[in-house]
PDB file of N, CA and C in Angstrom:
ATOM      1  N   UNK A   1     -19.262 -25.564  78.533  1.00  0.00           N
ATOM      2  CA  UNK A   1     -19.369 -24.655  77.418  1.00  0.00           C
ATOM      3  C   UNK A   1     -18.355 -23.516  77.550  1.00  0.00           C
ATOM      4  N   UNK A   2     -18.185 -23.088  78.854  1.00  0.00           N
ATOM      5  CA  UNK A   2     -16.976 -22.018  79.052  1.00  0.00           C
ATOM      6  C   UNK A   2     -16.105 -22.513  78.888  1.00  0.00           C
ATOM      7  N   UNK A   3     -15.618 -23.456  78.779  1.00  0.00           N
ATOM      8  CA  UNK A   3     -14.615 -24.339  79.043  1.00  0.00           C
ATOM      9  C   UNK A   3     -13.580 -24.008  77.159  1.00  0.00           C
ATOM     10  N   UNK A   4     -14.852 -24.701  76.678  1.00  0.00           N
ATOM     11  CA  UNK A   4     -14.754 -24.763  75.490  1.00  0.00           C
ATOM     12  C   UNK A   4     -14.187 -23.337  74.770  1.00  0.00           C
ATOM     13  N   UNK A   5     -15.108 -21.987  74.945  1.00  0.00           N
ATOM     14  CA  UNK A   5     -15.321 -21.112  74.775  1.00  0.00           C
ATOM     15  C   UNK A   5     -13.654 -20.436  75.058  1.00  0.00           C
ATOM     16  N   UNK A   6     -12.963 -20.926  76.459  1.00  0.00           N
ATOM     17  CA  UNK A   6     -12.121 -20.492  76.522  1.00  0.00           C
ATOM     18  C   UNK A   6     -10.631 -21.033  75.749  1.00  0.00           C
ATOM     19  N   UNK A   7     -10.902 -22.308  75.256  1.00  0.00           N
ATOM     20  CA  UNK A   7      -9.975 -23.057  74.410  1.00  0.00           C
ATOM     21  C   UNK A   7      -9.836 -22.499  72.861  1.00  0.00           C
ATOM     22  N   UNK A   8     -11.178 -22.783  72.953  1.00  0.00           N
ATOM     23  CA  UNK A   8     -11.233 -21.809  71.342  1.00  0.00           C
ATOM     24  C   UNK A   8     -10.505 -20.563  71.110  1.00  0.00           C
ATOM     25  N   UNK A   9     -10.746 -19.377  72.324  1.00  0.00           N
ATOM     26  CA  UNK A   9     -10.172 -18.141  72.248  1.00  0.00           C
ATOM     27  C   UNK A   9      -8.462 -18.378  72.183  1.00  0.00           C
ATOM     28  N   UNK A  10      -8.136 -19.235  73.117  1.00  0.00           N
ATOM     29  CA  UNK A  10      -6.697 -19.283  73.760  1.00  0.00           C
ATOM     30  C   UNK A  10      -5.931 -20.178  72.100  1.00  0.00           C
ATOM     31  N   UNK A  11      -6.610 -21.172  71.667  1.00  0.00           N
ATOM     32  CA  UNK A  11      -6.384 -21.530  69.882  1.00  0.00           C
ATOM     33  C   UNK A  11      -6.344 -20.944  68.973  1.00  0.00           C
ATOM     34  N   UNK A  12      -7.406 -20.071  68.807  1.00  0.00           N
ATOM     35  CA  UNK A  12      -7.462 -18.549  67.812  1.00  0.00           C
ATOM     36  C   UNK A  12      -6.198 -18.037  67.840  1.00  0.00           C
ATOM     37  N   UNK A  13      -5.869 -17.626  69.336  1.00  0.00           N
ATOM     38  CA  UNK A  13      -4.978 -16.377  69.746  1.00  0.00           C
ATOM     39  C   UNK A  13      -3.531 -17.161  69.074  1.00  0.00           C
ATOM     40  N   UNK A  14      -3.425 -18.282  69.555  1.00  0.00           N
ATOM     41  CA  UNK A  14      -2.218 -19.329  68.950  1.00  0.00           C
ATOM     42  C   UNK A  14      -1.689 -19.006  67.467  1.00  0.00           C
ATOM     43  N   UNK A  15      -2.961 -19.406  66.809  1.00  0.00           N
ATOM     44  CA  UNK A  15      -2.706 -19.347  65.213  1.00  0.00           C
ATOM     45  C   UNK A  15      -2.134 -17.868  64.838  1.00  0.00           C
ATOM     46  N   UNK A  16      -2.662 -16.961  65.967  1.00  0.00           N
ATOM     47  CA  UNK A  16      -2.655 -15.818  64.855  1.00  0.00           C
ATOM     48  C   UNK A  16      -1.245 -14.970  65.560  1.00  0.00           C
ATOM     49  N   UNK A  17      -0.726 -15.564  66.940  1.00  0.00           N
ATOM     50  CA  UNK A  17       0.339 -15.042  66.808  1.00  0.00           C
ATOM     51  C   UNK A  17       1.442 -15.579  65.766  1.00  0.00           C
ATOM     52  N   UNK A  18       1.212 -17.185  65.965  1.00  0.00           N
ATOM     53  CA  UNK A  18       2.040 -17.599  65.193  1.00  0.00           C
ATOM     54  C   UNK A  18       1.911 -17.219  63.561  1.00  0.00           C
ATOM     55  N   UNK A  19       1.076 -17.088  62.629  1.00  0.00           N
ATOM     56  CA  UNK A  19       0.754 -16.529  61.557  1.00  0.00           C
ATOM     57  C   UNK A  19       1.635 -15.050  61.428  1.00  0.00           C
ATOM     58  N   UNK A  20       1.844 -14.319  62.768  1.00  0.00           N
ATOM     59  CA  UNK A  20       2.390 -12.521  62.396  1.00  0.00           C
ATOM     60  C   UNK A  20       3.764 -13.206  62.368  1.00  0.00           C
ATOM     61  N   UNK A  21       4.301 -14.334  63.460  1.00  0.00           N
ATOM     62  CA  UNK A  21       5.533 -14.699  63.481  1.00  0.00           C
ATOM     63  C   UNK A  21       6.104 -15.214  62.593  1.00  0.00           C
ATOM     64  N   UNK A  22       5.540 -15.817  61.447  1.00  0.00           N
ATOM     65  CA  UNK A  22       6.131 -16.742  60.237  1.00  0.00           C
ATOM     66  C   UNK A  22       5.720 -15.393  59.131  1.00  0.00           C
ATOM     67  N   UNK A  23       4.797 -14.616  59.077  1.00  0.00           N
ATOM     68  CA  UNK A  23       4.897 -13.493  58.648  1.00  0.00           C
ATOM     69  C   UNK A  23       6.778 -12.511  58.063  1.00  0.00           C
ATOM     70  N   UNK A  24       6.966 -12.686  59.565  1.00  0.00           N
ATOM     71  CA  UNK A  24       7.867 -11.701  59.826  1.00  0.00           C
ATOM     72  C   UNK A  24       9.245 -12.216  58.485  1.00  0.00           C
ATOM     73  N   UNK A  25       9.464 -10.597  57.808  1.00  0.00           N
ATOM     74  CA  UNK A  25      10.944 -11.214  57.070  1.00  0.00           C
ATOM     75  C   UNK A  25      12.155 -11.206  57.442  1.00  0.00           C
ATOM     76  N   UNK A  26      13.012 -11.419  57.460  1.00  0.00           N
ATOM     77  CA  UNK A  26      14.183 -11.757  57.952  1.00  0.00           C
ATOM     78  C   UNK A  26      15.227 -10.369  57.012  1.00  0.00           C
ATOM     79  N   UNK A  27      16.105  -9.447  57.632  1.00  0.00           N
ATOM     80  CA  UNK A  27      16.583  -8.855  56.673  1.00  0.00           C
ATOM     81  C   UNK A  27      17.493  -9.553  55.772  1.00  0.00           C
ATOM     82  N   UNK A  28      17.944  -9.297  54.921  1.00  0.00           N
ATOM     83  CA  UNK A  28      19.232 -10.274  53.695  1.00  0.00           C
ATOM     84  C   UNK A  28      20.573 -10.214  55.083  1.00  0.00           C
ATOM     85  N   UNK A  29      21.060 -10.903  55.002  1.00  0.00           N
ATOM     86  CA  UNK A  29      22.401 -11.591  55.698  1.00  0.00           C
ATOM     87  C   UNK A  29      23.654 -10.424  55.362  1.00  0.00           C
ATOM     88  N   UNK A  30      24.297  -9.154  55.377  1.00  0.00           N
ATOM     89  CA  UNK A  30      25.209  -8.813  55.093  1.00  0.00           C
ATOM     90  C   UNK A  30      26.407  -9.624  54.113  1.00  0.00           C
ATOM     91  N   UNK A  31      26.772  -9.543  52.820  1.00  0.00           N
ATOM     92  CA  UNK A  31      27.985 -10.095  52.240  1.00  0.00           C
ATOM     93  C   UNK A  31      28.936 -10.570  53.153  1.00  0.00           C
ATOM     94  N   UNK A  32      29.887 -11.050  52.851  1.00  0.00           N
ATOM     95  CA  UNK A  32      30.614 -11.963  53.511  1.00  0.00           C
ATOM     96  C   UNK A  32      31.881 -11.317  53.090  1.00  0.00           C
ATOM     97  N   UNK A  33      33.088 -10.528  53.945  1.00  0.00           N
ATOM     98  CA  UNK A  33      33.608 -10.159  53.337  1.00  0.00           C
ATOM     99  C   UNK A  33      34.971 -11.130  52.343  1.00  0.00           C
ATOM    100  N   UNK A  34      35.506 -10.356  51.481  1.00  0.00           N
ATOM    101  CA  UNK A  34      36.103 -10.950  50.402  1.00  0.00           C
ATOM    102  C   UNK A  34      37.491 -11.417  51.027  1.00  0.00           C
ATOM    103  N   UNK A  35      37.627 -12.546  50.753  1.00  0.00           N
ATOM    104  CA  UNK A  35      39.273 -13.026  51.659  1.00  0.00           C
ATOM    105  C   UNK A  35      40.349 -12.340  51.178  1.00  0.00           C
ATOM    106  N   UNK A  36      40.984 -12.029  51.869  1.00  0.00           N
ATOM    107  CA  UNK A  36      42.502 -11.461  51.571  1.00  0.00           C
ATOM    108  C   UNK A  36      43.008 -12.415  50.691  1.00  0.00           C
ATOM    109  N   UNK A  37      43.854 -11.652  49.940  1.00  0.00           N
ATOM    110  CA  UNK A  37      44.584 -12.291  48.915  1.00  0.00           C
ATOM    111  C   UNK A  37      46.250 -12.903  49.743  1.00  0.00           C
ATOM    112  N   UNK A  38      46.693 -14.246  49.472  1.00  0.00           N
ATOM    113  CA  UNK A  38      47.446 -14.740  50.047  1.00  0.00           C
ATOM    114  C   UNK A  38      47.947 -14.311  49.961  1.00  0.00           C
ATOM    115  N   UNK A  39      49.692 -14.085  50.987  1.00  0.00           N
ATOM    116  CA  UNK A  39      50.553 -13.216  50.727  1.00  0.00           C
ATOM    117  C   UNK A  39      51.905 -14.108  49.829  1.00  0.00           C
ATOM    118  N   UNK A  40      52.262 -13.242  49.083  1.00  0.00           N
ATOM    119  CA  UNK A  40      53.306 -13.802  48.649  1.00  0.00           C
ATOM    120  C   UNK A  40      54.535 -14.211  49.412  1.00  0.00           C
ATOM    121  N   UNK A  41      54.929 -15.772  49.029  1.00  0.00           N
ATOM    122  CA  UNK A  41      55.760 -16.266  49.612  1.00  0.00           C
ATOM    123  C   UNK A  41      57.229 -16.354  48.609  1.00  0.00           C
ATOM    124  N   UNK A  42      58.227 -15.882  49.649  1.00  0.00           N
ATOM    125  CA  UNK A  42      59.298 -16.043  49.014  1.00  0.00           C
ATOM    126  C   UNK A  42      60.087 -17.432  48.947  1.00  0.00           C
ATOM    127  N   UNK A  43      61.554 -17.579  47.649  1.00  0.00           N
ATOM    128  CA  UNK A  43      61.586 -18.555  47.412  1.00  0.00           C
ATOM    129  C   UNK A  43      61.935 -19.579  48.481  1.00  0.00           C
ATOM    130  N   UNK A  44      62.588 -19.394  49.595  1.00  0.00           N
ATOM    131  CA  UNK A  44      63.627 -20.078  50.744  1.00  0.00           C
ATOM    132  C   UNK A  44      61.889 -20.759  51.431  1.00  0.00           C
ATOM    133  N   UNK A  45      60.826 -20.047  51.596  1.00  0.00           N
ATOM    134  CA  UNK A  45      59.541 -20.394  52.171  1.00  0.00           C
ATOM    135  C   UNK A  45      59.020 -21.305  50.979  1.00  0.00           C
ATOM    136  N   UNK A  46      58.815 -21.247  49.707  1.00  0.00           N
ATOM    137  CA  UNK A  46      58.593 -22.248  48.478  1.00  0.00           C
ATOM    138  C   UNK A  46      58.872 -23.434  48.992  1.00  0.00           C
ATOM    139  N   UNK A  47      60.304 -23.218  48.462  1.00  0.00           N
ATOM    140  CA  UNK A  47      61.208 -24.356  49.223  1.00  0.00           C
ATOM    141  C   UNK A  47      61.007 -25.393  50.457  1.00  0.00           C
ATOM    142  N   UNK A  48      61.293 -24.124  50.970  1.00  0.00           N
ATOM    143  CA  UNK A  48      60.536 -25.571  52.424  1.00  0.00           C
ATOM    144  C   UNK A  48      58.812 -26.374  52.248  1.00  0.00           C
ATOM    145  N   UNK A  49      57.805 -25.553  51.795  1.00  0.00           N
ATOM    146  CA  UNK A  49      56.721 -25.916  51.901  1.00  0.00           C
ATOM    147  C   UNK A  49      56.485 -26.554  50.841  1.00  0.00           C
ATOM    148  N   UNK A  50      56.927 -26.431  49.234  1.00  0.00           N
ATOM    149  CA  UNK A  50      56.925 -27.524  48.512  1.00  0.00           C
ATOM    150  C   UNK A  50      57.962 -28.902  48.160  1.00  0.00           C
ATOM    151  N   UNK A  51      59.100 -28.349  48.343  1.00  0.00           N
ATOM    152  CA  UNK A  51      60.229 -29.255  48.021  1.00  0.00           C
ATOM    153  C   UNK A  51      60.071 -29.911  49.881  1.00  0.00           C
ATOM    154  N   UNK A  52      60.537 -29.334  50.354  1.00  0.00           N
ATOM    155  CA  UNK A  52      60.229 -29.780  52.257  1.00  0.00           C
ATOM    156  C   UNK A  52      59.122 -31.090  52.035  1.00  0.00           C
ATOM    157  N   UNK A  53      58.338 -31.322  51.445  1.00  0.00           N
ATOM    158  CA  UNK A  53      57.584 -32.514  52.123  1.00  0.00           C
ATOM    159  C   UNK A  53      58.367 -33.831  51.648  1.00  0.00           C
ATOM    160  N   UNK A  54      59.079 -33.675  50.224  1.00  0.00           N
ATOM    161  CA  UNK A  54      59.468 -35.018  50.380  1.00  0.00           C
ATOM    162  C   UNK A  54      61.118 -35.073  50.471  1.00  0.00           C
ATOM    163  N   UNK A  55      61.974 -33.488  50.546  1.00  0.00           N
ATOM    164  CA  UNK A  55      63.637 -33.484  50.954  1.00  0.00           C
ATOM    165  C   UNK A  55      63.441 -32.210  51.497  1.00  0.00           C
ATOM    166  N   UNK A  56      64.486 -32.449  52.348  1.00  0.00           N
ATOM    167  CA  UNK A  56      64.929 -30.999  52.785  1.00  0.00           C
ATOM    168  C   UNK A  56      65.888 -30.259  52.310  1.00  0.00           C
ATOM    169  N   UNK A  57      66.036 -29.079  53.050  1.00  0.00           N
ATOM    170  CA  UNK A  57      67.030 -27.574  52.467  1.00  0.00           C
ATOM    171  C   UNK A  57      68.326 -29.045  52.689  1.00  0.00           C
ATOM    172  N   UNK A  58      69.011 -29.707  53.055  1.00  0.00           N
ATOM    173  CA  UNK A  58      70.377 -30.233  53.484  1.00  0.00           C
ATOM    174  C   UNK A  58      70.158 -30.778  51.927  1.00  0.00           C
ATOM    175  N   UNK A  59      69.073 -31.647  51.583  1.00  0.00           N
ATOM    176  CA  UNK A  59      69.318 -32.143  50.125  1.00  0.00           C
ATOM    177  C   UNK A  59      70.024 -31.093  48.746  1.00  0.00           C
ATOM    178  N   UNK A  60      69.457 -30.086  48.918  1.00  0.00           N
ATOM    179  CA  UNK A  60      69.871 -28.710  47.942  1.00  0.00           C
ATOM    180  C   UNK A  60      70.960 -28.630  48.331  1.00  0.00           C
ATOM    181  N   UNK A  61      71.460 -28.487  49.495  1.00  0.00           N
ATOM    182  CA  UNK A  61      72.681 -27.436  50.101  1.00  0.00           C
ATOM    183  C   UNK A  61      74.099 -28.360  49.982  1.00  0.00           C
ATOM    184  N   UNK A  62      74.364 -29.520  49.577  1.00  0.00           N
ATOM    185  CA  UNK A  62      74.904 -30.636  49.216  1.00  0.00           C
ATOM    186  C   UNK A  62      75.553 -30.410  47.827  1.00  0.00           C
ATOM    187  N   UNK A  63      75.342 -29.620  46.644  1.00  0.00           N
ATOM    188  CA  UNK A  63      75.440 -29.172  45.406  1.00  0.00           C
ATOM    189  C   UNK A  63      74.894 -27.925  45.412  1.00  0.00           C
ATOM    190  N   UNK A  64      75.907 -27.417  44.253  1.00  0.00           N
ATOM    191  CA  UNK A  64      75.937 -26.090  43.838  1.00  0.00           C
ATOM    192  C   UNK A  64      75.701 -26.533  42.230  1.00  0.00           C
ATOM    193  N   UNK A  65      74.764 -25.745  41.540  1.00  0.00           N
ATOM    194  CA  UNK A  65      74.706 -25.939  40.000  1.00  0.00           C
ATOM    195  C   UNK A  65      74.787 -24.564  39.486  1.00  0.00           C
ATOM    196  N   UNK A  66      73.779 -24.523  38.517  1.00  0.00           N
ATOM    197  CA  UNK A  66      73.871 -23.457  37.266  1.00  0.00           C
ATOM    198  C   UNK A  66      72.653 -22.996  37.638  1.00  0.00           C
ATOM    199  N   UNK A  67      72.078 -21.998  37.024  1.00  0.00           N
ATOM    200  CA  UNK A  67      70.378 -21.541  36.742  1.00  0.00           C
ATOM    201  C   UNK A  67      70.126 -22.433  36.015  1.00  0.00           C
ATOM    202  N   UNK A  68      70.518 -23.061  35.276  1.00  0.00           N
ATOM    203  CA  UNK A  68      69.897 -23.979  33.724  1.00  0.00           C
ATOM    204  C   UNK A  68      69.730 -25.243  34.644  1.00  0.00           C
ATOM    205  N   UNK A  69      70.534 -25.887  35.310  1.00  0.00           N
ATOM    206  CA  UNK A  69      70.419 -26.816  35.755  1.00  0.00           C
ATOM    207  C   UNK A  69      69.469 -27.549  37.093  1.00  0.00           C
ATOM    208  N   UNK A  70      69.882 -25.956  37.842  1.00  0.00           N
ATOM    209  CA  UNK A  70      68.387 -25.842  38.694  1.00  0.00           C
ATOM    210  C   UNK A  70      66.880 -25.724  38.503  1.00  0.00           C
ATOM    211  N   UNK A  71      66.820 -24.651  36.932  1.00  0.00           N
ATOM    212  CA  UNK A  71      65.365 -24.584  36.582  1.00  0.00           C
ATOM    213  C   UNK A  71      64.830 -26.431  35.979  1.00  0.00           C
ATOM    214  N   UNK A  72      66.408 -27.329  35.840  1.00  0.00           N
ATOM    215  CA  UNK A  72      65.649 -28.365  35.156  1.00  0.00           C
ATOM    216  C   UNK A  72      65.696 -29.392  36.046  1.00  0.00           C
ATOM    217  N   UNK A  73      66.168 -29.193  37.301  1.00  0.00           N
ATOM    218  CA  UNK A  73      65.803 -30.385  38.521  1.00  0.00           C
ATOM    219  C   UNK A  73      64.342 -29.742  38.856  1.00  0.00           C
ATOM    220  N   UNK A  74      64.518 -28.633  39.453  1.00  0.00           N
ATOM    221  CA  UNK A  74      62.623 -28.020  39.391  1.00  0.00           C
ATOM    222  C   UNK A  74      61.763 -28.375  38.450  1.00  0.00           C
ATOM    223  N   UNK A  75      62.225 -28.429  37.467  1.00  0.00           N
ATOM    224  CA  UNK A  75      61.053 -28.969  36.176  1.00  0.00           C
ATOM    225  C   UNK A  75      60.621 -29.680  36.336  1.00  0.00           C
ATOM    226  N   UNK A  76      61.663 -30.891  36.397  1.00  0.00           N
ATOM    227  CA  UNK A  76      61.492 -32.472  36.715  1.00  0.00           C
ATOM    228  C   UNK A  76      60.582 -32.688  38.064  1.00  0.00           C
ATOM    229  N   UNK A  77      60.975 -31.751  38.742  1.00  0.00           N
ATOM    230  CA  UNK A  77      59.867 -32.217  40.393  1.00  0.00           C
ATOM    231  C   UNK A  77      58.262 -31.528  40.033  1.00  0.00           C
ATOM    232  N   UNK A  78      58.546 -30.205  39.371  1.00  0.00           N
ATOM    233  CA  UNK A  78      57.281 -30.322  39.142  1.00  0.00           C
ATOM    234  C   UNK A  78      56.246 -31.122  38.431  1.00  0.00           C
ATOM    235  N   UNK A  79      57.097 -32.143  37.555  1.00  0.00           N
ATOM    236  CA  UNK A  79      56.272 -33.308  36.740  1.00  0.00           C
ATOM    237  C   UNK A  79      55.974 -34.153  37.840  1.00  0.00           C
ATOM    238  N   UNK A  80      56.544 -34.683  38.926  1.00  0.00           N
ATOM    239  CA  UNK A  80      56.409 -35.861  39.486  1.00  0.00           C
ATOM    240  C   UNK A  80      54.713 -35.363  40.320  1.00  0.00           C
ATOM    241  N   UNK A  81      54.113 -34.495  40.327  1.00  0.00           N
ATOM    242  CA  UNK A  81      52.733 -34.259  41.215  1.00  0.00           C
ATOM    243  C   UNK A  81      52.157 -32.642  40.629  1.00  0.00           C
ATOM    244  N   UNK A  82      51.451 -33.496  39.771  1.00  0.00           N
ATOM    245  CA  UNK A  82      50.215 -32.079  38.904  1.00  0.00           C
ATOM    246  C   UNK A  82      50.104 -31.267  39.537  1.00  0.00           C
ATOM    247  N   UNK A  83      50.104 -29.709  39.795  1.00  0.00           N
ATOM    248  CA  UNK A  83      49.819 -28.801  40.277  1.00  0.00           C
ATOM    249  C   UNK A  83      49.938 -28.359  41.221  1.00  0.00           C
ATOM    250  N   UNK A  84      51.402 -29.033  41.707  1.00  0.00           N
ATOM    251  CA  UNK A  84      51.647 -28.808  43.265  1.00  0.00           C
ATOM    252  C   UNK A  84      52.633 -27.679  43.334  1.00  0.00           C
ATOM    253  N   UNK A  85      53.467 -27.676  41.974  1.00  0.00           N
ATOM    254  CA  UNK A  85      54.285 -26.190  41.910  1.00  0.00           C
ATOM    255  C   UNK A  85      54.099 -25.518  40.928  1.00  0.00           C
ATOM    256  N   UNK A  86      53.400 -24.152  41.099  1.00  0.00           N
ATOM    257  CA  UNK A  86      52.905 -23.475  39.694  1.00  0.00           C
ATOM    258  C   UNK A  86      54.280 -22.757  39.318  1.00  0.00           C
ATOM    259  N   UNK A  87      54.409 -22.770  37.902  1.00  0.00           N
ATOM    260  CA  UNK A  87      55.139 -22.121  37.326  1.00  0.00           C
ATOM    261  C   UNK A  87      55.855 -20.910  37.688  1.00  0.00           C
ATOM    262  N   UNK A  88      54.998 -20.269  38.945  1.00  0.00           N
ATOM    263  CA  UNK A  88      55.458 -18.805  39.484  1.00  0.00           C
ATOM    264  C   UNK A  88      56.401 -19.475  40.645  1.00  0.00           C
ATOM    265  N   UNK A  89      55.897 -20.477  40.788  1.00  0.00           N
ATOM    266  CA  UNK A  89      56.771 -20.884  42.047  1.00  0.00           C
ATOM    267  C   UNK A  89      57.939 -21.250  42.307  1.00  0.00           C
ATOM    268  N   UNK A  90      57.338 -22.077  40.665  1.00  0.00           N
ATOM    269  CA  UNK A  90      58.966 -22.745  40.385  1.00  0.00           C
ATOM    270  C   UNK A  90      59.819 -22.044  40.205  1.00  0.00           C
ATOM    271  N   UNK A  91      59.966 -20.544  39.314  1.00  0.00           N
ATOM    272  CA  UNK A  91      60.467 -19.416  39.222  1.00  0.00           C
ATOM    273  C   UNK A  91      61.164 -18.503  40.400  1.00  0.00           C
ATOM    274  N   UNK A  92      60.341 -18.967  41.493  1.00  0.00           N
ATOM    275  CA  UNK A  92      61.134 -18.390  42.580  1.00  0.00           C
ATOM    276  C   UNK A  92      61.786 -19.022  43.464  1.00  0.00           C
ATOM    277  N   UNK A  93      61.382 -20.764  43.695  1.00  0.00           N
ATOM    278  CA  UNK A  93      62.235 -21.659  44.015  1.00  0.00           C
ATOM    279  C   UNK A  93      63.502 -21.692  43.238  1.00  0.00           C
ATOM    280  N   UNK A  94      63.709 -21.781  41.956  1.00  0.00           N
ATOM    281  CA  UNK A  94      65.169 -21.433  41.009  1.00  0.00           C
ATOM    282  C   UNK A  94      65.860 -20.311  41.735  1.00  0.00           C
ATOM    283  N   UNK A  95      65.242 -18.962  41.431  1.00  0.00           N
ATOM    284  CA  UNK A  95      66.226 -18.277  41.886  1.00  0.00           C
ATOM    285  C   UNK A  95      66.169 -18.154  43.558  1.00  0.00           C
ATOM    286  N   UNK A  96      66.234 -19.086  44.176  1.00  0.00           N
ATOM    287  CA  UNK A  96      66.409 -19.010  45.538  1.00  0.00           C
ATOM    288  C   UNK A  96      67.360 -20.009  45.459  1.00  0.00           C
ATOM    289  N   UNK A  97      67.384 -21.148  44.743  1.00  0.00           N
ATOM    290  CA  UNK A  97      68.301 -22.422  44.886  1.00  0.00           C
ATOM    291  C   UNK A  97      69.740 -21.090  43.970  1.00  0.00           C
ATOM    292  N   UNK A  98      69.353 -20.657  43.415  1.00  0.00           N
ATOM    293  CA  UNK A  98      70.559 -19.949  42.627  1.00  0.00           C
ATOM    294  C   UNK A  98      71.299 -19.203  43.518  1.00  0.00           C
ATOM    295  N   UNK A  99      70.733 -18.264  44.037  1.00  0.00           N
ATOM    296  CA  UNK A  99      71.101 -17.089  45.403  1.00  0.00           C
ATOM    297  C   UNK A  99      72.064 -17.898  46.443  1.00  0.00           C
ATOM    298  N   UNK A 100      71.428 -19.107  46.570  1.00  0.00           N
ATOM    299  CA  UNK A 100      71.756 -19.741  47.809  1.00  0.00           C
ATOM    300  C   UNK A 100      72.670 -21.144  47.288  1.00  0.00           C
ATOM    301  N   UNK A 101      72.696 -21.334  46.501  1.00  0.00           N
ATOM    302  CA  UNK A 101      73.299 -22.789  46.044  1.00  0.00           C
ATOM    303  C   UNK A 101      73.680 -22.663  44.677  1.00  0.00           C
ATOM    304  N   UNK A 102      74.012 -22.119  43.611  1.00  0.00           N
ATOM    305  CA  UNK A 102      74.297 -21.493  42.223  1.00  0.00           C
ATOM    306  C   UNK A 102      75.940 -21.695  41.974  1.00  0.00           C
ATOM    307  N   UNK A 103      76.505 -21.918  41.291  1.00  0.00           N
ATOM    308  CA  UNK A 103      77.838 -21.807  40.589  1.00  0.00           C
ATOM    309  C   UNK A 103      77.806 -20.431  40.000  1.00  0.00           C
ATOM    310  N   UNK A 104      79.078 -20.040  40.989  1.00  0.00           N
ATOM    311  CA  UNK A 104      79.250 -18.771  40.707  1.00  0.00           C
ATOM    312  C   UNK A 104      80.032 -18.443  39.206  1.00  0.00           C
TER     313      UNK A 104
END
């Protein structure tokens, strides 16, 4: 009967710590802070990281053109793969192929 008596108590005591413990709230998680905004890359870095995967700077540096003629080889590459050079990019890939490879 003590036996018992003492199981019971030591079971009670169980439930009811565990009951304050699932009780307990958790405070809210702090925000997460907001990512830095990428840094802008200039055109010679464009260049390598978009035009670079399928030619390199030696392919450009081979010919010298116009602005007109550069914004329309860029055009053309940006058709060949949706959304791989945004319009800002392409803009600064041009005048980097211009700076650096342009008919004076």
């Amino acid at each position: 009967m003590r036996v018992r008596s003492i199981v019971l108590i030591v079971v009670s005591l169980m439930l009811l710590v565990f009951s304050i413990g699932c009780a307990k709230q958790e405070p809210p998680a702090p925000a997460a802070p907001a990512a830095p905004a990428a840094p802008a890359l200039d055109g010679k870095t464009l260049f390598d990281n978009k035009c670079g995967v399928c030619h390199g700077i030696d392919r450009a540096t081979i010919r010298t053109e116009t602005k007109e003629k550069w914004a329309s080889i860029v055009k053309d590459m940006q058709g060949k793969k949706a959304d791989w050079i945004s319009d800002a990019e392409a803009a600064k890939i041009v005048e980097f192929l211009v700076a650096e490879h342009g008919k004076k």
